[in-house]
PDB file of N, CA and C in Angstrom:
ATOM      1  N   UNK A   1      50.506  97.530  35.310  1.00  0.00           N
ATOM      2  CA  UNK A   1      50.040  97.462  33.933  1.00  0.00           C
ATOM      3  C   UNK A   1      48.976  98.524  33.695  1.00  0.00           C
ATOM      4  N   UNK A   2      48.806  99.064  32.296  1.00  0.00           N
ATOM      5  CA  UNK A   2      47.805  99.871  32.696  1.00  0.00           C
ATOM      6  C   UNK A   2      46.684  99.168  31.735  1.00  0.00           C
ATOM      7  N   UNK A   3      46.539  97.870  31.874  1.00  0.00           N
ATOM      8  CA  UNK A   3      45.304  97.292  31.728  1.00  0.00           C
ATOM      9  C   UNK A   3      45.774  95.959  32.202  1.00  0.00           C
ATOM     10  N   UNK A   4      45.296  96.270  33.501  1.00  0.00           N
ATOM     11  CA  UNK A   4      45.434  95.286  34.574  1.00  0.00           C
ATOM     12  C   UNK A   4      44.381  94.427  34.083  1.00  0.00           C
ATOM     13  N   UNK A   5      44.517  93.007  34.993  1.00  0.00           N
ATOM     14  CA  UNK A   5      43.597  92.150  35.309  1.00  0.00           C
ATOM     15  C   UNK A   5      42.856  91.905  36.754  1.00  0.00           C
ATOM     16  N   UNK A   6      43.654  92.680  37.642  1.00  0.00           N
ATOM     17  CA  UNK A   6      42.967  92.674  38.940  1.00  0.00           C
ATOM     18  C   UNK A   6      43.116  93.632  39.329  1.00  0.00           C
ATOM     19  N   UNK A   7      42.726  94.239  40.893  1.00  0.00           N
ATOM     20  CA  UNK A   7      42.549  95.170  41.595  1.00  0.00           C
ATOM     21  C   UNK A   7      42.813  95.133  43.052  1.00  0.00           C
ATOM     22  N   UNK A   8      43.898  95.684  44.170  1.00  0.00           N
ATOM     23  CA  UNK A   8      43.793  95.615  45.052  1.00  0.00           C
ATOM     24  C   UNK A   8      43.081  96.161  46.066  1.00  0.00           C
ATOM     25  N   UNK A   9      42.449  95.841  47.095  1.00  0.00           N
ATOM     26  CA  UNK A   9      41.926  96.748  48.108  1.00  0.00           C
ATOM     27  C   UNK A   9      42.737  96.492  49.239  1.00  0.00           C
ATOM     28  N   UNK A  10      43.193  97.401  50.037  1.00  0.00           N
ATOM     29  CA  UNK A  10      43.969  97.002  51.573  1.00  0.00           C
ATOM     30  C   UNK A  10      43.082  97.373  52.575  1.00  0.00           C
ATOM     31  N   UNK A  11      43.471  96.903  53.460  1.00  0.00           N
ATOM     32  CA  UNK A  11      43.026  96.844  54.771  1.00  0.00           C
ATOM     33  C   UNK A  11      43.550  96.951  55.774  1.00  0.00           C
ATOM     34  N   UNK A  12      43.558  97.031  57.258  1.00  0.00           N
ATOM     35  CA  UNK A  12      45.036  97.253  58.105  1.00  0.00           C
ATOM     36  C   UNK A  12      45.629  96.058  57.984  1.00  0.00           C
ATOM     37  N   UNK A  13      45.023  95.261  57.819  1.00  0.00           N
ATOM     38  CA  UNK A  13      45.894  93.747  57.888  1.00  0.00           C
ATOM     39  C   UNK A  13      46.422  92.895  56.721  1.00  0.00           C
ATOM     40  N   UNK A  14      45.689  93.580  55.712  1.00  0.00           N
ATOM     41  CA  UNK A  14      45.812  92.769  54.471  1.00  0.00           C
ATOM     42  C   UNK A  14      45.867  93.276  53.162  1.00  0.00           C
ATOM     43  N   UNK A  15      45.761  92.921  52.282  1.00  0.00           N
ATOM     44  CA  UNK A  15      45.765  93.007  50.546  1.00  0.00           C
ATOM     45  C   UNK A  15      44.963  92.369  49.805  1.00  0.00           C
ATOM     46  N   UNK A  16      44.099  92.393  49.433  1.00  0.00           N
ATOM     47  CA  UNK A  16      42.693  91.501  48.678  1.00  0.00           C
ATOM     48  C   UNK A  16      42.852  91.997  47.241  1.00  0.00           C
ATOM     49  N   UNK A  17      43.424  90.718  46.103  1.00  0.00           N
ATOM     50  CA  UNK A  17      43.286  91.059  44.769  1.00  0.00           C
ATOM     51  C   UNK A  17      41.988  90.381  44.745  1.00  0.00           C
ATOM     52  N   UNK A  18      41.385  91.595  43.777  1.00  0.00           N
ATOM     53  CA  UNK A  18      40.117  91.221  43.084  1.00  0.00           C
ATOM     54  C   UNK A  18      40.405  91.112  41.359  1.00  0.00           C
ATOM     55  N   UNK A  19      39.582  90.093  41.196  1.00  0.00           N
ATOM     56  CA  UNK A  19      39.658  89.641  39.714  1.00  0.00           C
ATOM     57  C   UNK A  19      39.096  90.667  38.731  1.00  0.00           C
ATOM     58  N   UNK A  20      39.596  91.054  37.886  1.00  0.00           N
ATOM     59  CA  UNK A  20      38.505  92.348  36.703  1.00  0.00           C
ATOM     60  C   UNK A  20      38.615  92.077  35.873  1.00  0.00           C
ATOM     61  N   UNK A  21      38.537  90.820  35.722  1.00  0.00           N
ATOM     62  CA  UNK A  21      37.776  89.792  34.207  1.00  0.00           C
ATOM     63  C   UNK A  21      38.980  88.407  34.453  1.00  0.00           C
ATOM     64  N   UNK A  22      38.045  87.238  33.751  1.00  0.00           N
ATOM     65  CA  UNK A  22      38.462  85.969  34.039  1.00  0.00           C
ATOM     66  C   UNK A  22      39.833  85.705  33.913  1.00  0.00           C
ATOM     67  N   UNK A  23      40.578  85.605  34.387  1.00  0.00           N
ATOM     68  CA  UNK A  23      41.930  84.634  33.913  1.00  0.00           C
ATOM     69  C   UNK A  23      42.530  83.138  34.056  1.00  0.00           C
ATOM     70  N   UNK A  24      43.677  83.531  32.885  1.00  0.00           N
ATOM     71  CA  UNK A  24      43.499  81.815  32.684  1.00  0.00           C
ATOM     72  C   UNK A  24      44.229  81.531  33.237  1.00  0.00           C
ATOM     73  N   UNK A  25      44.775  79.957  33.144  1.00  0.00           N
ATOM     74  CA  UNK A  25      45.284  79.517  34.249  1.00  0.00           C
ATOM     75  C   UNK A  25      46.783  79.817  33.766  1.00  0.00           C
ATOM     76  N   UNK A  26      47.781  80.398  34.690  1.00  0.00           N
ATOM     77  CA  UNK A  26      48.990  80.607  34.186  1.00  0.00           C
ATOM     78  C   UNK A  26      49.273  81.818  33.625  1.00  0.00           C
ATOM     79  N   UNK A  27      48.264  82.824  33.870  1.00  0.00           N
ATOM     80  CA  UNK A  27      48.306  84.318  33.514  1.00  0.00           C
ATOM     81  C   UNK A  27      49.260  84.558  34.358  1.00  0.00           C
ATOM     82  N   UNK A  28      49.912  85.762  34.433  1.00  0.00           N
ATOM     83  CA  UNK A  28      50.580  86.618  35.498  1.00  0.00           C
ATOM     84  C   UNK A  28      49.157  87.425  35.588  1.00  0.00           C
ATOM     85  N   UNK A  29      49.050  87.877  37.202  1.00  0.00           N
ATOM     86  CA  UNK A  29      48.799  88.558  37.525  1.00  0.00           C
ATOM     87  C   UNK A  29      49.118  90.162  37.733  1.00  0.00           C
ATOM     88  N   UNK A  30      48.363  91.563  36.850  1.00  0.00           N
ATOM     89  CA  UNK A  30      48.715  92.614  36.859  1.00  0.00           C
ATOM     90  C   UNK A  30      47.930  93.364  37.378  1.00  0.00           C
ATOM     91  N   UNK A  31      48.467  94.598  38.191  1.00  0.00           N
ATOM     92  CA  UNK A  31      47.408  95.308  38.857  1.00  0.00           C
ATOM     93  C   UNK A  31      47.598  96.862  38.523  1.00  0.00           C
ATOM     94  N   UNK A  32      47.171  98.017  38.359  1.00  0.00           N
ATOM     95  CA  UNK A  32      47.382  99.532  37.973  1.00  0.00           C
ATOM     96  C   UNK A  32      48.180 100.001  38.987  1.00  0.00           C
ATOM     97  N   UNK A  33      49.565 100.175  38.988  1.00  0.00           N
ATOM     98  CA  UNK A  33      50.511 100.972  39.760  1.00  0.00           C
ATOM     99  C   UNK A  33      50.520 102.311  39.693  1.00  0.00           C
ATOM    100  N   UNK A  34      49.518 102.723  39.046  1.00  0.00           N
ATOM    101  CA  UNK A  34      49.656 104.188  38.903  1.00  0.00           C
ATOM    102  C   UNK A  34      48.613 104.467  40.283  1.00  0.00           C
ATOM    103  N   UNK A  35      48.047 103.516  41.119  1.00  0.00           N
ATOM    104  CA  UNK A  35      47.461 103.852  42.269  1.00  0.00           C
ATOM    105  C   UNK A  35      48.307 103.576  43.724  1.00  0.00           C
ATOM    106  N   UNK A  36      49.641 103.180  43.119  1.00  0.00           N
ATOM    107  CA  UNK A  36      50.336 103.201  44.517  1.00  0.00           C
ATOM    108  C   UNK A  36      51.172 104.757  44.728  1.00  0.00           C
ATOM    109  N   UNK A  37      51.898 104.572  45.199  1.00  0.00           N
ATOM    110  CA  UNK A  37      52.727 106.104  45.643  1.00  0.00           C
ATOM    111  C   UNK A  37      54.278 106.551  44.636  1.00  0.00           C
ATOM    112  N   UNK A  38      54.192 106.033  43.831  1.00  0.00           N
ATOM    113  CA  UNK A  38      55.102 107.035  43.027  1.00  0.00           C
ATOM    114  C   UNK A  38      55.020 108.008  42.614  1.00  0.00           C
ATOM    115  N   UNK A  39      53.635 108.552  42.199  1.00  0.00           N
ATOM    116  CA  UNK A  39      53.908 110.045  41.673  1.00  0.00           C
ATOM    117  C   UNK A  39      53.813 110.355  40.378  1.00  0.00           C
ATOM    118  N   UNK A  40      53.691 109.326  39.448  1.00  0.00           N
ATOM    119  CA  UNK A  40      53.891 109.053  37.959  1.00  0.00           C
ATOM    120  C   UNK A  40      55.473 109.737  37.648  1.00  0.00           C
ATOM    121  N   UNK A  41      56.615 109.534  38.584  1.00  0.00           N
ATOM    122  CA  UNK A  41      58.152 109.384  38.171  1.00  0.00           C
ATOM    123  C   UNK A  41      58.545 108.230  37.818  1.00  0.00           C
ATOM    124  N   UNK A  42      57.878 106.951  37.358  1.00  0.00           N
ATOM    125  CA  UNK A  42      58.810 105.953  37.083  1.00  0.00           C
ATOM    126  C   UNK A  42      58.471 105.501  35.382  1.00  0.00           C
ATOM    127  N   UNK A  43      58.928 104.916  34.887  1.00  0.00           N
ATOM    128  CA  UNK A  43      58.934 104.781  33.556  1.00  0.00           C
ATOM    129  C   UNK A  43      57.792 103.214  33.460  1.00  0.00           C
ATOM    130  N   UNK A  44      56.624 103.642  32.518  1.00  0.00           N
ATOM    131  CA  UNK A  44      56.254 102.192  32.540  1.00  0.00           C
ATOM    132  C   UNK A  44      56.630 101.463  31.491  1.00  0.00           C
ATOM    133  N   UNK A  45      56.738 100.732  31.445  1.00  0.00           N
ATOM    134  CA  UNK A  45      57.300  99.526  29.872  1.00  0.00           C
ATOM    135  C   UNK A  45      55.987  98.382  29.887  1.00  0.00           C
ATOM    136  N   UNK A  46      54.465  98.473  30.377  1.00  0.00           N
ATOM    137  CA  UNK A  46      53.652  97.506  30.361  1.00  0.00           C
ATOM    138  C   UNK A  46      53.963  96.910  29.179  1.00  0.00           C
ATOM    139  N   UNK A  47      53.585  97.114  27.891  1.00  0.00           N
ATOM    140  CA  UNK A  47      53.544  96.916  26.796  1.00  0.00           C
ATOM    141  C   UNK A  47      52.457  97.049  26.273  1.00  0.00           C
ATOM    142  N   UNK A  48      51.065  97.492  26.715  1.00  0.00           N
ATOM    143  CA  UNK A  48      49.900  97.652  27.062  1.00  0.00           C
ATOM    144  C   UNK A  48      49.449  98.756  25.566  1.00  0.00           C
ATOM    145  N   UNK A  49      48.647  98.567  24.776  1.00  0.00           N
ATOM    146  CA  UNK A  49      48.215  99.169  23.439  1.00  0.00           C
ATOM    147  C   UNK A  49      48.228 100.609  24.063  1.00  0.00           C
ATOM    148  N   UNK A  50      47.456 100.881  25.160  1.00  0.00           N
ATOM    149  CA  UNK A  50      47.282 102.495  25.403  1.00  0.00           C
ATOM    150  C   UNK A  50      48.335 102.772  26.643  1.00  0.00           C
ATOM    151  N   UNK A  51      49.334 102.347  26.815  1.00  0.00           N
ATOM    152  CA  UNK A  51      50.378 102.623  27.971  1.00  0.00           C
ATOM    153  C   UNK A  51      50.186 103.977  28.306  1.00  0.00           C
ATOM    154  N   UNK A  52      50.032 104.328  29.267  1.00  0.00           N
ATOM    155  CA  UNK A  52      50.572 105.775  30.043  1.00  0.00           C
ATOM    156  C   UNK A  52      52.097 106.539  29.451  1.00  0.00           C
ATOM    157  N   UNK A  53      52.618 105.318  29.869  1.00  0.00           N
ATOM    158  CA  UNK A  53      54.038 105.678  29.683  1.00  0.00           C
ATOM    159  C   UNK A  53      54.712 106.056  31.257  1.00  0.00           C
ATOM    160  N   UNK A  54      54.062 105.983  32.098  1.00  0.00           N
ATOM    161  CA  UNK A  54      54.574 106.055  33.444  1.00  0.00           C
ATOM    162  C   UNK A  54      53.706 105.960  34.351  1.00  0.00           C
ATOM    163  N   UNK A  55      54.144 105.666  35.709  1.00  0.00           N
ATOM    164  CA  UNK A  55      53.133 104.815  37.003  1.00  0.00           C
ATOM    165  C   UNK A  55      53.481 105.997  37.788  1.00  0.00           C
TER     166      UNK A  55
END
């Protein structure tokens, strides 16, 4: 999403979402894919007011 609600940090062993503002109960959880390894080649469809338009 490109206005996520959380944030990952990794570690060698793990994945830690951190919260970046309250959610309610029954939210989906979204995180900024434009920080994993695609490259910004994939199409985003967040639906997000200021979308990128790709991750």
């Amino acid at each position: 999403s490109c206005e996520p609600n959380t944030f990952i940090r990794c570690t060698p062993t793990r994945a830690e979402f951190y919260a970046l503002r309250p959610i309610a109960p029954g939210e989906e959880l979204t995180t900024d894919y434009v920080e994993s390894h695609h490259n910004g080649k994939l199409a985003c469809r967040c639906g997000a007011k200021k979308c990128r338009g790709f991750i």
